[in-house]
C-alpha atoms as a PDB file:
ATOM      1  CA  UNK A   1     179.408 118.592 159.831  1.00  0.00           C
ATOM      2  CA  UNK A   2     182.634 117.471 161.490  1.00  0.00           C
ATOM      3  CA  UNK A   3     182.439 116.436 165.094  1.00  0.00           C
ATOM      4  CA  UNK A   4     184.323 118.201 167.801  1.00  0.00           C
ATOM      5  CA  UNK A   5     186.628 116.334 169.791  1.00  0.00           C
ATOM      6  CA  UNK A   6     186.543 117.520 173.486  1.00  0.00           C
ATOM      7  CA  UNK A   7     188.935 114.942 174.743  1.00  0.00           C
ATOM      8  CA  UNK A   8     191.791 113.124 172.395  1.00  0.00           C
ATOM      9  CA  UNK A   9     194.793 111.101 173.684  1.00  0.00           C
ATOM     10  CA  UNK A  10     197.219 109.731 171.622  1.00  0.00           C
ATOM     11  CA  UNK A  11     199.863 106.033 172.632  1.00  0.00           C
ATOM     12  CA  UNK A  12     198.993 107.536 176.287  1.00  0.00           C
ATOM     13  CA  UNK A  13     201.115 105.719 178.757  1.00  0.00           C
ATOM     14  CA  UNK A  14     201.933 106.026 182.255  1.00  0.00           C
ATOM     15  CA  UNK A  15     203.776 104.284 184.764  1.00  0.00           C
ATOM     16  CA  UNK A  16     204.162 104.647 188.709  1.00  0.00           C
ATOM     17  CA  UNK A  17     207.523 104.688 190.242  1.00  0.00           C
ATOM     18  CA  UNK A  18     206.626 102.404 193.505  1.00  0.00           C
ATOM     19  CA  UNK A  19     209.269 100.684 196.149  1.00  0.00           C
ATOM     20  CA  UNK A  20     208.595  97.733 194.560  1.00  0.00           C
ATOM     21  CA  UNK A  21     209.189  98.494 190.925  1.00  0.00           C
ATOM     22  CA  UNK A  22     207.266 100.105 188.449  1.00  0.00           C
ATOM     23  CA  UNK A  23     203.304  99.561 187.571  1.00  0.00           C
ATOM     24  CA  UNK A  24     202.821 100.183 184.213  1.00  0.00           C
ATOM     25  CA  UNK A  25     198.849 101.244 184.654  1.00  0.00           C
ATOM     26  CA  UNK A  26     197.652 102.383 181.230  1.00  0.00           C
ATOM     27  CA  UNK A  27     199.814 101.092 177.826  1.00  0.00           C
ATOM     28  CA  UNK A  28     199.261 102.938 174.282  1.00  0.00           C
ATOM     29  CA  UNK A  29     195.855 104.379 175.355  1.00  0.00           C
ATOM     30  CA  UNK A  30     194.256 105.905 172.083  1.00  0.00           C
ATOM     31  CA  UNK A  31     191.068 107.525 172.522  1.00  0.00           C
ATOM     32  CA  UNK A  32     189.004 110.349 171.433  1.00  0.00           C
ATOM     33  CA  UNK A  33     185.378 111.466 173.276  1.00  0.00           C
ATOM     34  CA  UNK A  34     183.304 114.202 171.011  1.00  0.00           C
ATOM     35  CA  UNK A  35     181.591 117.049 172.233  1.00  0.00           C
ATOM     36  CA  UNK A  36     178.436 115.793 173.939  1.00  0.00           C
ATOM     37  CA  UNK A  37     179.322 112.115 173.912  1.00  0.00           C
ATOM     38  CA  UNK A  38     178.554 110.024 177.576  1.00  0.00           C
ATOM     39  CA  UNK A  39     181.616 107.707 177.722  1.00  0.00           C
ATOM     40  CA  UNK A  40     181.582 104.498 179.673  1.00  0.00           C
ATOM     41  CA  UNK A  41     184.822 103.197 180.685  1.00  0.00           C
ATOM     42  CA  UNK A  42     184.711  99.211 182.415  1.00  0.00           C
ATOM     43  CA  UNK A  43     186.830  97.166 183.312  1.00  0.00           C
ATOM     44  CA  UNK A  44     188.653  94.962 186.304  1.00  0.00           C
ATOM     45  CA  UNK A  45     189.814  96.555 188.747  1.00  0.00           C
ATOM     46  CA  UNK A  46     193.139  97.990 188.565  1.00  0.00           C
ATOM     47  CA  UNK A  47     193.094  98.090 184.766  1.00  0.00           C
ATOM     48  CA  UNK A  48     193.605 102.630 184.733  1.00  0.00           C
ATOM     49  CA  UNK A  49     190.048 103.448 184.500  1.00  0.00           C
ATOM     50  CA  UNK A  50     190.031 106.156 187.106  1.00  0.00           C
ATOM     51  CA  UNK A  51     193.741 106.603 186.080  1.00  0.00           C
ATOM     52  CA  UNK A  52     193.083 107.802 182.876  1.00  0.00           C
ATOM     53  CA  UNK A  53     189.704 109.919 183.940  1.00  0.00           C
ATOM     54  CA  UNK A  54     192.739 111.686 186.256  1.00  0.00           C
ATOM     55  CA  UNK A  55     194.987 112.308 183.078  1.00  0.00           C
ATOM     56  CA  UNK A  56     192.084 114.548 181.890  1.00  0.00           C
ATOM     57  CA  UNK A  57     191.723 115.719 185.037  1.00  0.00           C
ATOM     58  CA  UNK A  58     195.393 116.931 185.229  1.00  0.00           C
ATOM     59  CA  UNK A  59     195.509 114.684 188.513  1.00  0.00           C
ATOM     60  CA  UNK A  60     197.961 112.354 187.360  1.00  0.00           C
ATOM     61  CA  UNK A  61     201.170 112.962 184.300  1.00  0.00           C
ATOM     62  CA  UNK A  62     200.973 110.569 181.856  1.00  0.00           C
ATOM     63  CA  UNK A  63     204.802 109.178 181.336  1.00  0.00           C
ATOM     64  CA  UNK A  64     204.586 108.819 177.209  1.00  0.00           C
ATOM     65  CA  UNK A  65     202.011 109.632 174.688  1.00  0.00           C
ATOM     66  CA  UNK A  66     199.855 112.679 174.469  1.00  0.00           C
ATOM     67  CA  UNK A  67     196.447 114.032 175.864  1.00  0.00           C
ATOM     68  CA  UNK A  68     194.246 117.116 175.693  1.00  0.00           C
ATOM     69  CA  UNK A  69     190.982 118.368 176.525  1.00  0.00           C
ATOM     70  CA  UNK A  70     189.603 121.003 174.753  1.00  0.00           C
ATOM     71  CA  UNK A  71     192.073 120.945 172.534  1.00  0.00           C
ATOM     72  CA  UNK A  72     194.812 122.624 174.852  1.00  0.00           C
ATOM     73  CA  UNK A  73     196.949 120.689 177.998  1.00  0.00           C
ATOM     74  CA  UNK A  74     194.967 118.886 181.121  1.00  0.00           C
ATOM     75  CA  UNK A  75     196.608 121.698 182.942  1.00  0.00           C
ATOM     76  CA  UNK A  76     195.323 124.316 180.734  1.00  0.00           C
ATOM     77  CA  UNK A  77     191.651 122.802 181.310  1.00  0.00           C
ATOM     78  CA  UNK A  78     191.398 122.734 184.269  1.00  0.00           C
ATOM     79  CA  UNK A  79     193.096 126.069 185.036  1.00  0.00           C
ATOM     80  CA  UNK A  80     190.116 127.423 182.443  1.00  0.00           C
ATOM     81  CA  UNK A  81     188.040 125.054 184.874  1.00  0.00           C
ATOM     82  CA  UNK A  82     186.834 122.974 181.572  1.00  0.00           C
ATOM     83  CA  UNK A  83     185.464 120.182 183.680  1.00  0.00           C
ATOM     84  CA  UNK A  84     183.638 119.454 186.904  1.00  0.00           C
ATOM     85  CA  UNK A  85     184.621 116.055 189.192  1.00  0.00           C
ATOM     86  CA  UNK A  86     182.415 113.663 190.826  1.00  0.00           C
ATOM     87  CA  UNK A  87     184.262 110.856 193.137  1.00  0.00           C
ATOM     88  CA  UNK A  88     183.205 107.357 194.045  1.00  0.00           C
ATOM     89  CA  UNK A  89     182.442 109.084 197.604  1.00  0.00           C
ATOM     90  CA  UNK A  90     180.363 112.342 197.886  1.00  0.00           C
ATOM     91  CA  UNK A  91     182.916 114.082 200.122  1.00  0.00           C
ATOM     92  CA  UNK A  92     180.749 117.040 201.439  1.00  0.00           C
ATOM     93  CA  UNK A  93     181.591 118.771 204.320  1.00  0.00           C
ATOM     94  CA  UNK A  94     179.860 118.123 207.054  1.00  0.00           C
ATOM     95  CA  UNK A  95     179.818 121.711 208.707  1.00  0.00           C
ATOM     96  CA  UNK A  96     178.777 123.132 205.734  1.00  0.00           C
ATOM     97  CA  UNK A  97     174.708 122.654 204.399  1.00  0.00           C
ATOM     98  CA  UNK A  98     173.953 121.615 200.907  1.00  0.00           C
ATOM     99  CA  UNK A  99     173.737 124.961 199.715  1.00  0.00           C
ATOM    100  CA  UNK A 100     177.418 125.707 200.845  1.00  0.00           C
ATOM    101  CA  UNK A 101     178.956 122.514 199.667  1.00  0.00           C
ATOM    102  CA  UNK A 102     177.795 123.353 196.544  1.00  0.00           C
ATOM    103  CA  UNK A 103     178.878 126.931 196.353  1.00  0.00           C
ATOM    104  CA  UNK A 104     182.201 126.243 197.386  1.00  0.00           C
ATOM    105  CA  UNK A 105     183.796 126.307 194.037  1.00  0.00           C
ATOM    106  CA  UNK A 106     182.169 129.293 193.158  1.00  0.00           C
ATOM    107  CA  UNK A 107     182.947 131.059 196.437  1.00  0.00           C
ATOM    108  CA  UNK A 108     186.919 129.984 195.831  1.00  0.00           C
ATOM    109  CA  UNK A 109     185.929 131.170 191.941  1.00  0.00           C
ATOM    110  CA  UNK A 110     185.335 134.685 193.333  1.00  0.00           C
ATOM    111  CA  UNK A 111     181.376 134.581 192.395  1.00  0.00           C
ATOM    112  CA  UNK A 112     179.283 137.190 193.601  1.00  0.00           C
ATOM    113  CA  UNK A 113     176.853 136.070 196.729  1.00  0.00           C
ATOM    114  CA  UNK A 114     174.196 136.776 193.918  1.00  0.00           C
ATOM    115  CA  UNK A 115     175.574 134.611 191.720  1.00  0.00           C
ATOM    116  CA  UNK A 116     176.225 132.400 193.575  1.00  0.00           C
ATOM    117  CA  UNK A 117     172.550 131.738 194.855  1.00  0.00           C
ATOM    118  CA  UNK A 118     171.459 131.692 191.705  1.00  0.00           C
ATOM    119  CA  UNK A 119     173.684 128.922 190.296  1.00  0.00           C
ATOM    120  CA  UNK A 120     172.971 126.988 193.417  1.00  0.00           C
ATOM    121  CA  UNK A 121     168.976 127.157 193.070  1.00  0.00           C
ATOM    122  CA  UNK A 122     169.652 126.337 189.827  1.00  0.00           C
ATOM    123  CA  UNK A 123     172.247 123.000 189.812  1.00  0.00           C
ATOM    124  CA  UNK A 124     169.427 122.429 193.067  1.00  0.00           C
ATOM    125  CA  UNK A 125     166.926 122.079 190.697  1.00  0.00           C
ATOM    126  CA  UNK A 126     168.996 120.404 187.919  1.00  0.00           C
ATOM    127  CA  UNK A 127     169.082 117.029 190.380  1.00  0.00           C
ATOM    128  CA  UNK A 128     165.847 117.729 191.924  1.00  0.00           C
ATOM    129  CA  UNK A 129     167.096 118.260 195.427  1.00  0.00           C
ATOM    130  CA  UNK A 130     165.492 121.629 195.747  1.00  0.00           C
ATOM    131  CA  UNK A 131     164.067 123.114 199.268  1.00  0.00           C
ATOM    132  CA  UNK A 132     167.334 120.657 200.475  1.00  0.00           C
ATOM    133  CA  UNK A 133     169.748 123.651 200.116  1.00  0.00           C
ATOM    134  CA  UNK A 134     169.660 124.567 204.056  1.00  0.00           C
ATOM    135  CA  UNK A 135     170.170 120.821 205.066  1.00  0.00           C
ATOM    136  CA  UNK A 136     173.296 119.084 205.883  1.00  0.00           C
ATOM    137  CA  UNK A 137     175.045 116.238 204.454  1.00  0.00           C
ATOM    138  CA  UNK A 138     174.147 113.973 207.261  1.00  0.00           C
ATOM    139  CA  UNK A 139     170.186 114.567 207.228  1.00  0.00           C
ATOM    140  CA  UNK A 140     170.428 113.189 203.478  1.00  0.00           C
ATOM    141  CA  UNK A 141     170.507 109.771 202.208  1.00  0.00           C
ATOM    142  CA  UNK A 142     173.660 108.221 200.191  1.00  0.00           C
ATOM    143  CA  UNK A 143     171.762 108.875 197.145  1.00  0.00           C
ATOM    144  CA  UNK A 144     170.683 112.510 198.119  1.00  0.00           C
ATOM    145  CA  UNK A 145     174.342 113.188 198.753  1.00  0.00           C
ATOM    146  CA  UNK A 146     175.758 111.952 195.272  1.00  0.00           C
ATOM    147  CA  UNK A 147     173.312 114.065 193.820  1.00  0.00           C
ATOM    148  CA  UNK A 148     174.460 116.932 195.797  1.00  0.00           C
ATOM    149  CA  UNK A 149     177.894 116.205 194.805  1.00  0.00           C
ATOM    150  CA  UNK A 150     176.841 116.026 191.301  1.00  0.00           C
ATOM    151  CA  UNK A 151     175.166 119.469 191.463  1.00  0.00           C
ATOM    152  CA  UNK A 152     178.554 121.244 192.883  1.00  0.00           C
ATOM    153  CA  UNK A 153     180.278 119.631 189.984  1.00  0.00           C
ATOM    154  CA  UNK A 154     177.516 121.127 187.671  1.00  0.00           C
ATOM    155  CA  UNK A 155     177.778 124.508 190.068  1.00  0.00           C
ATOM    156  CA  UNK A 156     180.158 126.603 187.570  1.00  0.00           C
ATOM    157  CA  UNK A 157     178.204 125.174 184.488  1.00  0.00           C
ATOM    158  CA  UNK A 158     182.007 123.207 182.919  1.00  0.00           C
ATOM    159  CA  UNK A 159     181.494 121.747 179.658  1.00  0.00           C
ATOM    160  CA  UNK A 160     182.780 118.687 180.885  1.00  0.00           C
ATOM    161  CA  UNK A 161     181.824 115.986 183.955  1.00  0.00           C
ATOM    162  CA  UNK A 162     184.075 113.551 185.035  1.00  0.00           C
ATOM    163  CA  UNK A 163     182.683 110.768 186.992  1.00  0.00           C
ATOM    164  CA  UNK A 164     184.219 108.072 188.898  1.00  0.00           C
ATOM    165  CA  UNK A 165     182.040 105.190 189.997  1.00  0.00           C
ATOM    166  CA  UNK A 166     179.468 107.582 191.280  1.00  0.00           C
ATOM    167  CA  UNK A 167     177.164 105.365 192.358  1.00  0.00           C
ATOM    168  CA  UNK A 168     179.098 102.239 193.197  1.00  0.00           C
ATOM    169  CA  UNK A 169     178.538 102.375 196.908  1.00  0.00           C
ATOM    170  CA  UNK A 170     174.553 102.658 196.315  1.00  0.00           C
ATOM    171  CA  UNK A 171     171.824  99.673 195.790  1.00  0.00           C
ATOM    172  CA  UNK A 172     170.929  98.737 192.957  1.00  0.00           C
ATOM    173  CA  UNK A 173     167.224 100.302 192.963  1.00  0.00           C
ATOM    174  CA  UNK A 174     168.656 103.710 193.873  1.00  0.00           C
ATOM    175  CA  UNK A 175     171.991 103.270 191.674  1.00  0.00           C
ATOM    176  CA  UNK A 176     168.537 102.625 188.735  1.00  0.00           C
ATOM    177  CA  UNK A 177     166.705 105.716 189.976  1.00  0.00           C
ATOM    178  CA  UNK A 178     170.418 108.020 189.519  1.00  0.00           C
ATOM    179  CA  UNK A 179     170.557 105.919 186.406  1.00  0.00           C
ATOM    180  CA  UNK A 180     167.862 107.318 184.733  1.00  0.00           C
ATOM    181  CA  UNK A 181     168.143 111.021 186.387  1.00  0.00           C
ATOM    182  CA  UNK A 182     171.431 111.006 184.981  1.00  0.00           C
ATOM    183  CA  UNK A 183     170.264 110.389 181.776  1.00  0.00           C
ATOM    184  CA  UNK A 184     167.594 113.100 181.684  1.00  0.00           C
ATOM    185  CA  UNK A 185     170.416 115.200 183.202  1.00  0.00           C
ATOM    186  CA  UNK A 186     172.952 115.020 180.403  1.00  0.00           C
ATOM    187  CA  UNK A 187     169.966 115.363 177.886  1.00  0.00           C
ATOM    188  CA  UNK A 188     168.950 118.601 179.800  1.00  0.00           C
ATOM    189  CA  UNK A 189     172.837 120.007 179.728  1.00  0.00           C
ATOM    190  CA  UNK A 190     174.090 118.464 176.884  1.00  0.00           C
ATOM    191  CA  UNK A 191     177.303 118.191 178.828  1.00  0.00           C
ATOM    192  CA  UNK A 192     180.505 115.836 177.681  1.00  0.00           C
ATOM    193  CA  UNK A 193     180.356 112.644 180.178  1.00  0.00           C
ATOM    194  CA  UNK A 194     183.056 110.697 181.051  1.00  0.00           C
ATOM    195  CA  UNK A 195     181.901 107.827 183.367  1.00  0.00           C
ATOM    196  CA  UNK A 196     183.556 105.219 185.073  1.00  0.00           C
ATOM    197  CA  UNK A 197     181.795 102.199 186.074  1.00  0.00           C
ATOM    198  CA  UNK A 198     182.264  98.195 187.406  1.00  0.00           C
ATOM    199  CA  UNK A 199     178.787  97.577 185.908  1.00  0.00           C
ATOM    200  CA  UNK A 200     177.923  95.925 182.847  1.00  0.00           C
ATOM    201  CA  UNK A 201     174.236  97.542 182.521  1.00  0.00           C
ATOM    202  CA  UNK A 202     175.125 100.551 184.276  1.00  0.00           C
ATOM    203  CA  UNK A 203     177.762 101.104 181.385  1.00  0.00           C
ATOM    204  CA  UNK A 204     175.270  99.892 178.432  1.00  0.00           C
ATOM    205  CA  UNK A 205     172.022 101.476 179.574  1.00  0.00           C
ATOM    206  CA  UNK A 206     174.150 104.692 180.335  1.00  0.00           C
ATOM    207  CA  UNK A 207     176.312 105.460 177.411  1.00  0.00           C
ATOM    208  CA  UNK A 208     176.700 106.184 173.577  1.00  0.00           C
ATOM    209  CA  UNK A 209     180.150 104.495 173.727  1.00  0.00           C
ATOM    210  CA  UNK A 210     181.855 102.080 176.207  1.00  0.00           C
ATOM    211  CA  UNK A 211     185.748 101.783 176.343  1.00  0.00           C
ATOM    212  CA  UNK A 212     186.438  98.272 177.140  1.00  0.00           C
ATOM    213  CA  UNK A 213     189.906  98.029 179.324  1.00  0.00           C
ATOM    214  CA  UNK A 214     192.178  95.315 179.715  1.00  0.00           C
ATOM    215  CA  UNK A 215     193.747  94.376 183.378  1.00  0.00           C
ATOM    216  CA  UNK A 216     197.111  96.201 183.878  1.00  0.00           C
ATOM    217  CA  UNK A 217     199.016  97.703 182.096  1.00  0.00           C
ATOM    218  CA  UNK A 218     195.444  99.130 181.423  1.00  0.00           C
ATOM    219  CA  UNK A 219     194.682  98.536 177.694  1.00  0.00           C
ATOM    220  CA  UNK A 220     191.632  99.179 175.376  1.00  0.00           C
ATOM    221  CA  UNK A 221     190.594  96.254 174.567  1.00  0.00           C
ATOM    222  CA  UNK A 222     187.439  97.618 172.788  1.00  0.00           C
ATOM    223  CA  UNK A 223     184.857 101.041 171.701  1.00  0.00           C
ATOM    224  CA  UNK A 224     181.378 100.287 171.759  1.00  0.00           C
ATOM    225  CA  UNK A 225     179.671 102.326 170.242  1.00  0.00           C
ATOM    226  CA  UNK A 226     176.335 102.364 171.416  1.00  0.00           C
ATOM    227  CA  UNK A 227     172.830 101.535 168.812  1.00  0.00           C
ATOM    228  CA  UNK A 228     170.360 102.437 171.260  1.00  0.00           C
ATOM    229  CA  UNK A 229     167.854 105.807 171.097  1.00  0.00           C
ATOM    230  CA  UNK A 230     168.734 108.540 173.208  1.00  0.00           C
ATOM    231  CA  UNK A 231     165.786 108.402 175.443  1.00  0.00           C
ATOM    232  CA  UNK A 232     166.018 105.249 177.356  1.00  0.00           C
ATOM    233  CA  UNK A 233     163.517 104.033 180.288  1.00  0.00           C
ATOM    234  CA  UNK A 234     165.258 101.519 182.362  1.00  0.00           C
ATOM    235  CA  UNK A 235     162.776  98.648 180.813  1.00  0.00           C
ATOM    236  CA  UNK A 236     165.152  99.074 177.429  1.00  0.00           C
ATOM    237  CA  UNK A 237     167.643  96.780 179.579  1.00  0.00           C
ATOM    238  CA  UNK A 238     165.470  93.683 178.499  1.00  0.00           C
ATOM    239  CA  UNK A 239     165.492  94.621 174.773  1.00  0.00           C
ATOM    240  CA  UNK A 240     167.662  92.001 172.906  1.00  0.00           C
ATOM    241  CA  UNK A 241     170.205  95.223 171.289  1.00  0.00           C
ATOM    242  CA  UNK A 242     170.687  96.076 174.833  1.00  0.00           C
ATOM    243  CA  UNK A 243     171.398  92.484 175.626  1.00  0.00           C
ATOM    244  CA  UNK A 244     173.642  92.325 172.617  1.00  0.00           C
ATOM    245  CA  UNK A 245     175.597  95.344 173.627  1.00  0.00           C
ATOM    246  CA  UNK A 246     176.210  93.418 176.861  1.00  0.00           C
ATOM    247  CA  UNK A 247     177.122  90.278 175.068  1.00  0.00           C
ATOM    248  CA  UNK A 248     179.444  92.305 173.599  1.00  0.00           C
ATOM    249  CA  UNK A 249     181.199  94.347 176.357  1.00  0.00           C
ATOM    250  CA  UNK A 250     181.439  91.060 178.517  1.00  0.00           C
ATOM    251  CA  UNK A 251     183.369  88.931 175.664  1.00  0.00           C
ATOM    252  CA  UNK A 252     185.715  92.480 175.300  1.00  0.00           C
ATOM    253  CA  UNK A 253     185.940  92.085 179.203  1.00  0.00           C
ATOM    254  CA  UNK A 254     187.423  88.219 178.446  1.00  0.00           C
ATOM    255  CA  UNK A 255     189.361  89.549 175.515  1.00  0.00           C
ATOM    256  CA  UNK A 256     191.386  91.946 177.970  1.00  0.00           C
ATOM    257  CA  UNK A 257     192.108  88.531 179.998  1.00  0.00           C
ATOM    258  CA  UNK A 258     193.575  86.927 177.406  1.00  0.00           C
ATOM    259  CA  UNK A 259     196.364  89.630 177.166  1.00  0.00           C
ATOM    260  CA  UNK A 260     200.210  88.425 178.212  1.00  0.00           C
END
């Protein structure tokens, strides 16, 4: 059975045009993320981790090399609305409950009002924030939001979700808790993940492979692919393969250092 590749980028480069000369922020970027895969990327910052997760996203135009998701352009994708986008902040309206911030795309889609409650019940229940759908942002906490965020990524059911440092702004025993419901989540949709993380455990306990990047011009300094089972309680983070993994992503992390 040959695996699909939902993602593929070939020598990707691209370079910002600033006052003070250019920043070369991802160099010969090869990569290629298969249909159902959850794909860690790590490294400092700076080093075109949420650059290249905007590539994909058609946010940003690489300057050399190639990309494409689904086979046809970024632009293409996301025209055909391939993927769904979760930032490093929730960014929820305030005005607008739950239920509305997460129908938003789907009202701008053209949806039906039917439809549209439907797929919000459902996404609701998806991140277990049901009965929450006539709340607004502010009566939730941070990790209530994210999840709400999450859901109106989910909302128009894209094979694809592109995450940037969801939960970086969270503590650590509610970043664990989103952890695992993540997990269950992905197992649930059997969506394409592409993650991007500061975290060492976040990215092993998370992932099936890890994309180790190199501080600018953002390199790849190594794929992990992951040994661990697919169902993971957060106690696996004590097992010596996860602690290998680690070992491993950490001295890839040094690697990138060493670069000229």
């Amino acid at each position: 059975m040959t695996t699909q590749n939902v993602v593929q980028a070939k020598s990707l480069d691209l370079t910002f045009q600033t006052n003070d000369g250019p920043v070369h922020a991802l160099k010969g970027v090869s990569l290629d993320i298969a249909k159902g895969d959850f794909v860690s990327f790590i490294g400092p910052s700076g080093c075109g981790k949420t650059t290249f997760l905007r590539c994909m996203a058609d946010l940003e135009q690489p300057t050399g090399g190639a990309i494409t998701v689904n086979g046809t352009t970024p632009e293409e994708a996301r025209k055909s609305r391939a993927y769904g986008y979760v930032f490093q902040a929730a960014g929820l309206y305030p005005w607008r409950t739950i239920g509305r911030n997460i129908s938003l795309p789907l009202e701008i889609m053209g949806y039906s009002k039917a439809e549209q409650a439907d797929r919000v019940a459902r996404t609701l229940e998806l991140v277990e924030l049901s009965g929450f759908e006539k709340k607004f942002p502010w009566q939730l906490s941070g990790g209530m939001q994210q999840r709400a965020s999450i859901a109106r990524a989910l909302a128009f059911d894209a094979d694809i979700l592109l995450m940037d440092e969801p939960f970086g702004a969270l503590d650590e025993i509610v970043r664990d808790h989103l952890n695992e419901q993540l997990l269950q989540l992905w197992a649930r949709t059997e969506k394409t993940i592409a993650f991007v993380t500061h975290s060492i455990p976040e990215a092993v306990y998370l992932s099936t492979k890890i994309v180790v990047m190199s501080p600018r011009p953002g390199r790849i300094t190594d794929v992990i692919e992951s040994t661990l089972p697919r169902e993971r309680p957060l106690d696996i983070r004590e097992s010596p393969e996860f602690l290998q993994i680690a070992h491993r992503v950490r001295d890839g992390l040094r690697a990138g250092h060493a670069y000229d």
